[in-house]
Protein backbone atom coordinates (compact mmCIF):
# COMPACT_ATOMS: atom_id res chain seq x y z
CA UNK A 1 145.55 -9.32 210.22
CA UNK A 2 144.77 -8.96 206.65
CA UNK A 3 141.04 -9.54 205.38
CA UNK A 4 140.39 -12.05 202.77
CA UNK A 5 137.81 -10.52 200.74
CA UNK A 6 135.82 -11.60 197.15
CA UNK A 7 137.11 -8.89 194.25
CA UNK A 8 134.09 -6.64 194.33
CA UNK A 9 132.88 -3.16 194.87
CA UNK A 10 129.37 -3.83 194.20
CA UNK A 11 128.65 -4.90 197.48
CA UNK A 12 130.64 -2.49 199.80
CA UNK A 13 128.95 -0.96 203.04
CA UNK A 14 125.77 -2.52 201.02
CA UNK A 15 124.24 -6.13 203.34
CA UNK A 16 123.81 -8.60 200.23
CA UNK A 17 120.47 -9.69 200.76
CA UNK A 18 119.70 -11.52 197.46
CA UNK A 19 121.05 -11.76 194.07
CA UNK A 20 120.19 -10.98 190.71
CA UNK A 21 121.11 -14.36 188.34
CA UNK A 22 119.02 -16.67 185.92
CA UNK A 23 120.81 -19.68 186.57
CA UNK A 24 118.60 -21.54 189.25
CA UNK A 25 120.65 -21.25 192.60
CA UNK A 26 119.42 -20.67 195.74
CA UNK A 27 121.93 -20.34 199.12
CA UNK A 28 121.27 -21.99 202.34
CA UNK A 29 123.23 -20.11 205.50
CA UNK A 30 122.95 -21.64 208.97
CA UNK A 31 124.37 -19.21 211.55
CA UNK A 32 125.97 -19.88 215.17
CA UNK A 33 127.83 -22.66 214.79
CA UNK A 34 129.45 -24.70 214.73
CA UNK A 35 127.19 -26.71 217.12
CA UNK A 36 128.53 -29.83 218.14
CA UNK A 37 125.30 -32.14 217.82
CA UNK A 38 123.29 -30.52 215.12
CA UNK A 39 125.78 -29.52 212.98
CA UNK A 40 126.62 -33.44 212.28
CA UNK A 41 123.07 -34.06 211.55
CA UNK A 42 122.90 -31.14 209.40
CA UNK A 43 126.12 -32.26 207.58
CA UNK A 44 125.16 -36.12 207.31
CA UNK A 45 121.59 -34.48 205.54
CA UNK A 46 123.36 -31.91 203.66
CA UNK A 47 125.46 -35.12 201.77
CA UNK A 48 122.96 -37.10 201.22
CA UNK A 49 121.09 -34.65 198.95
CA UNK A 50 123.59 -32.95 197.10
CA UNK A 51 123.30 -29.76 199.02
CA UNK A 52 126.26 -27.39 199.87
CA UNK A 53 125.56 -24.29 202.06
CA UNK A 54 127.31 -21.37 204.08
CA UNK A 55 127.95 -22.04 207.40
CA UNK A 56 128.51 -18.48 209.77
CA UNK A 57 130.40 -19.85 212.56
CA UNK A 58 131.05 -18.16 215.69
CA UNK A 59 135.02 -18.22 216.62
CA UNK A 60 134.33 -19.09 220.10
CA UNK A 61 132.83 -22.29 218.60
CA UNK A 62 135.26 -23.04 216.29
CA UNK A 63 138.40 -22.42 218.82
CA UNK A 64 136.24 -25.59 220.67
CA UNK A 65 135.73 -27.81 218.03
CA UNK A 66 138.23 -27.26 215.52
CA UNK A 67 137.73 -30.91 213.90
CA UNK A 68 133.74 -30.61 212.94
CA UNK A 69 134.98 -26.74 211.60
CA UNK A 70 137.72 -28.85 209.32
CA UNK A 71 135.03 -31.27 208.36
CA UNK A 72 132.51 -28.85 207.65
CA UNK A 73 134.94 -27.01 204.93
CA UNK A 74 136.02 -31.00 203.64
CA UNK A 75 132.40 -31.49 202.74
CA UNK A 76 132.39 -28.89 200.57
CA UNK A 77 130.63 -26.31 202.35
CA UNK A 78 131.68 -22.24 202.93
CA UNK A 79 132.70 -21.42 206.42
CA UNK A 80 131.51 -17.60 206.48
CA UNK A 81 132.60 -15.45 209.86
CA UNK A 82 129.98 -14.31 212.36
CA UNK A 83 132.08 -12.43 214.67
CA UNK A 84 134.02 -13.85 218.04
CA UNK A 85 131.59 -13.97 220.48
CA UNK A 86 127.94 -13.02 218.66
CA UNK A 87 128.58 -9.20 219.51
CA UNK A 88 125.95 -6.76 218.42
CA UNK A 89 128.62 -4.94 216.94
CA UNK A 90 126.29 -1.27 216.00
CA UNK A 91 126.10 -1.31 220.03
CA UNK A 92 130.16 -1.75 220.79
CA UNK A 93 130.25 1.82 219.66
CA UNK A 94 134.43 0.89 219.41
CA UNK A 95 136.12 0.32 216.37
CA UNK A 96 138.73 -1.69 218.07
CA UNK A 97 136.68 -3.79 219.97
CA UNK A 98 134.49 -4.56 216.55
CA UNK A 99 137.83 -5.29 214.58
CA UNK A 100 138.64 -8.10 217.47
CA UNK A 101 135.43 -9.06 216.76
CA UNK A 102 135.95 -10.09 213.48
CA UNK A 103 139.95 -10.32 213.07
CA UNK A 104 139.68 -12.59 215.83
CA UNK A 105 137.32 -14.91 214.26
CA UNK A 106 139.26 -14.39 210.87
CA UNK A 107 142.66 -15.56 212.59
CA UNK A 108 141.15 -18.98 214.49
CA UNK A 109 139.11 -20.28 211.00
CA UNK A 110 142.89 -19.76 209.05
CA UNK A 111 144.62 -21.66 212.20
CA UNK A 112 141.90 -24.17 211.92
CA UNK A 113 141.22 -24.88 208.52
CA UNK A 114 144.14 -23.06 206.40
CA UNK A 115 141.62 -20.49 204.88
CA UNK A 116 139.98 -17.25 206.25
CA UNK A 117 136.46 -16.36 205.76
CA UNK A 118 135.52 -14.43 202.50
CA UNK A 119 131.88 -13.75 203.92
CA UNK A 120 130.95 -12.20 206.51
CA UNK A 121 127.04 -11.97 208.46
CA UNK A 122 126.63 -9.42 211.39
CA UNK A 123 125.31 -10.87 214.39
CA UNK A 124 121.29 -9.43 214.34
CA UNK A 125 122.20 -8.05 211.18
CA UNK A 126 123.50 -5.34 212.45
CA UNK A 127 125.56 -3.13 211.31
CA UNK A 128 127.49 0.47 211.65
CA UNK A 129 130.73 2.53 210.01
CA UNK A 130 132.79 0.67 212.53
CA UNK A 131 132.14 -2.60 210.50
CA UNK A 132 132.50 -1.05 207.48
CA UNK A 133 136.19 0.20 208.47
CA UNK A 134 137.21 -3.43 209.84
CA UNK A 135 135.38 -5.46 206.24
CA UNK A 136 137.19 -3.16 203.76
CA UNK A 137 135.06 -4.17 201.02
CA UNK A 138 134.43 -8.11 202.22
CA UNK A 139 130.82 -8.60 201.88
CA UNK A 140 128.27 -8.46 204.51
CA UNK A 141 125.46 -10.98 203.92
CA UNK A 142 121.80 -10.82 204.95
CA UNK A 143 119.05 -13.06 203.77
CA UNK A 144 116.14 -12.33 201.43
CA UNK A 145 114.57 -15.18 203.05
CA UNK A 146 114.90 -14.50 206.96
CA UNK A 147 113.27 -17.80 209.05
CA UNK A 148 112.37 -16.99 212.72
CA UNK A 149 113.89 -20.29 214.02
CA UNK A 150 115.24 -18.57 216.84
CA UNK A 151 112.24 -17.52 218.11
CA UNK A 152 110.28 -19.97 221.22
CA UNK A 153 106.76 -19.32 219.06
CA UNK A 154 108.04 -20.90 215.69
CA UNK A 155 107.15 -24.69 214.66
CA UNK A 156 109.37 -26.50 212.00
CA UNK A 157 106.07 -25.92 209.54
CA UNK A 158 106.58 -22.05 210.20
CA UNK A 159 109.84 -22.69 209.51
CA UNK A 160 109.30 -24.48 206.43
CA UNK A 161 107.19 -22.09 205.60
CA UNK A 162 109.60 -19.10 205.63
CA UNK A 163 112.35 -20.83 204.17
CA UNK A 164 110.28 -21.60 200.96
CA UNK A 165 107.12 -19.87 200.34
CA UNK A 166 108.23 -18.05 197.30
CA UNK A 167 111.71 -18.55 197.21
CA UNK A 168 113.31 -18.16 194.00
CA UNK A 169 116.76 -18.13 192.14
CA UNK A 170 118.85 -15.75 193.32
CA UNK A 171 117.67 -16.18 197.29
CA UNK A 172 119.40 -16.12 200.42
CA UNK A 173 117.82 -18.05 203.32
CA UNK A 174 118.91 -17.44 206.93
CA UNK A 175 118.73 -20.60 210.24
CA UNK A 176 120.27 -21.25 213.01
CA UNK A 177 122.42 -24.19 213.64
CA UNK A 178 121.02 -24.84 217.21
CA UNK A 179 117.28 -25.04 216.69
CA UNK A 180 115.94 -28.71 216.98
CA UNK A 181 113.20 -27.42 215.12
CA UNK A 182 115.36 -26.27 212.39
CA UNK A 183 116.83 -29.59 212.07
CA UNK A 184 113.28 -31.48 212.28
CA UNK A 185 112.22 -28.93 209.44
CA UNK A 186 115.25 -29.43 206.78
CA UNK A 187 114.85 -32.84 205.16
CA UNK A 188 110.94 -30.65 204.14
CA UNK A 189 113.08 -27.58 203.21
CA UNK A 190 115.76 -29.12 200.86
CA UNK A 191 112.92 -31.55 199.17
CA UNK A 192 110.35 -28.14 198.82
CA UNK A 193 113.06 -26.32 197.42
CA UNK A 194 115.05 -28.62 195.37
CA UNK A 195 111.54 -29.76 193.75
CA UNK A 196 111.31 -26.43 192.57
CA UNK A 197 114.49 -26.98 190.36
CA UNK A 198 116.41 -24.96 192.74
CA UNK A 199 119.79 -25.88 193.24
CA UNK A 200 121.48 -25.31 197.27
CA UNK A 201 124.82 -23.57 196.86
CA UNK A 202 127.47 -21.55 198.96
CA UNK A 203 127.07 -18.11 198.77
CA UNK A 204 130.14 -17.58 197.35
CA UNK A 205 128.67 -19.74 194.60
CA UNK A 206 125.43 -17.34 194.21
CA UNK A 207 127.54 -14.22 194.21
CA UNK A 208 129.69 -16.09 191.30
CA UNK A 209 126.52 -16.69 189.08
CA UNK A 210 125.35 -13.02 189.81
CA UNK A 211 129.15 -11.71 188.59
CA UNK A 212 128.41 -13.87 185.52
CA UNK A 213 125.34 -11.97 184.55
CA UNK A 214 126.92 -8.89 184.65
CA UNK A 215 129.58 -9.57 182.98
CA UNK A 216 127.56 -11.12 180.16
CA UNK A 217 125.62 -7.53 180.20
């Protein structure tokens, strides 16, 4: 299946972790979704501040709830692909079985919504050549602002914490859709951040503004 990918060479076999850009835009990316409770509440909060964010959905979770998938994209968010099955594709060590990986989850968001992913995250961030060969230039994004949500020792105000001590234009901030903690820990996170003057985009958004600076170079 063919990749849908951004028109760029800047970012190839590079993880985007943050942008460069003066325009005050800062992405939210919630990985492992979509989950069929918090995702809602996540959406419902997401509206009623003005925020739009990148979702990086798991196929396995989309082939199972194809309508919150349909109403995530409606809302105005970016569906991003995060791999079939959440593979640590570096320890496949099989370019076929990575490009299933990722094809697969490519083929189920276009059957579900009409549109392929343009983004892509690696499960644990991890990458190898094999992922390279199956992206052919889509980008691979990290965070600049990596919360440890996932992780039974963090609180939502260590959570809060990471997601906006510091952050600045041009940031990319990594949680998990599953967390409660995460979800207890938003409404802080969007308020902290948006009081800053930042404004909560897609990624495909961010990457747009950071195009725009170099263009104006």
């Amino acid at each position: 299946m063919a990749m849908a990918t951004i028109s760029t060479t800047s970012w190839a076999q590079t993880p985007v972790e943050r942008v460069e850009t003066e325009q005050q835009l800062v992405a939210i990316t919630i990985d492992d979704g979509p989950h069929p409770v918090n995702t809602p509440k996540l959406l419902e909060l997401f509206k009623k501040n003005g925020v739009k964010a990148t979702f990086f959905v798991i196929g396995r979770s989309v082939k199972r709830d194809p309508e919150l998938a349909k109403r995530m994209l409606a809302e105005g968010h970016e569906l991003g692909n995060h791999t079939f099955t959440h593979a640590d594709l570096a320890k496949l060590g099989d370019l076929e079985k990575v490009r299933k990986e990722i094809e697969d989850t490519q083929r189920i968001l276009k059957e579900t919504t009409g549109k392929p992913a343009v983004l892509f995250r690696a499960p644990f961030l991890s990458h190898d050549e094999n992922v390279w060969t199956v992206l052919k230039g889509m980008p691979s994004i990290n965070a600049s602002r990596l919360t440890t949500d996932w992780s039974g020792d963090s609180t939502p105000q260590s959570i809060f914490d990471e997601a906006t001590k510091e952050t600045k234009a041009g940031d990319i901030v990594l949680m998990h859709s599953w967390p409660n903690k995460t979800i207890e820990a938003m409404p802080r996170i969007i308020e902290a951040l948006q009081a800053k003057g930042l404004k909560l985009v897609t990624v495909s958004e961010l990457l747009a503004a950071a195009k725009e600076k170099a263009a104006d170079k």
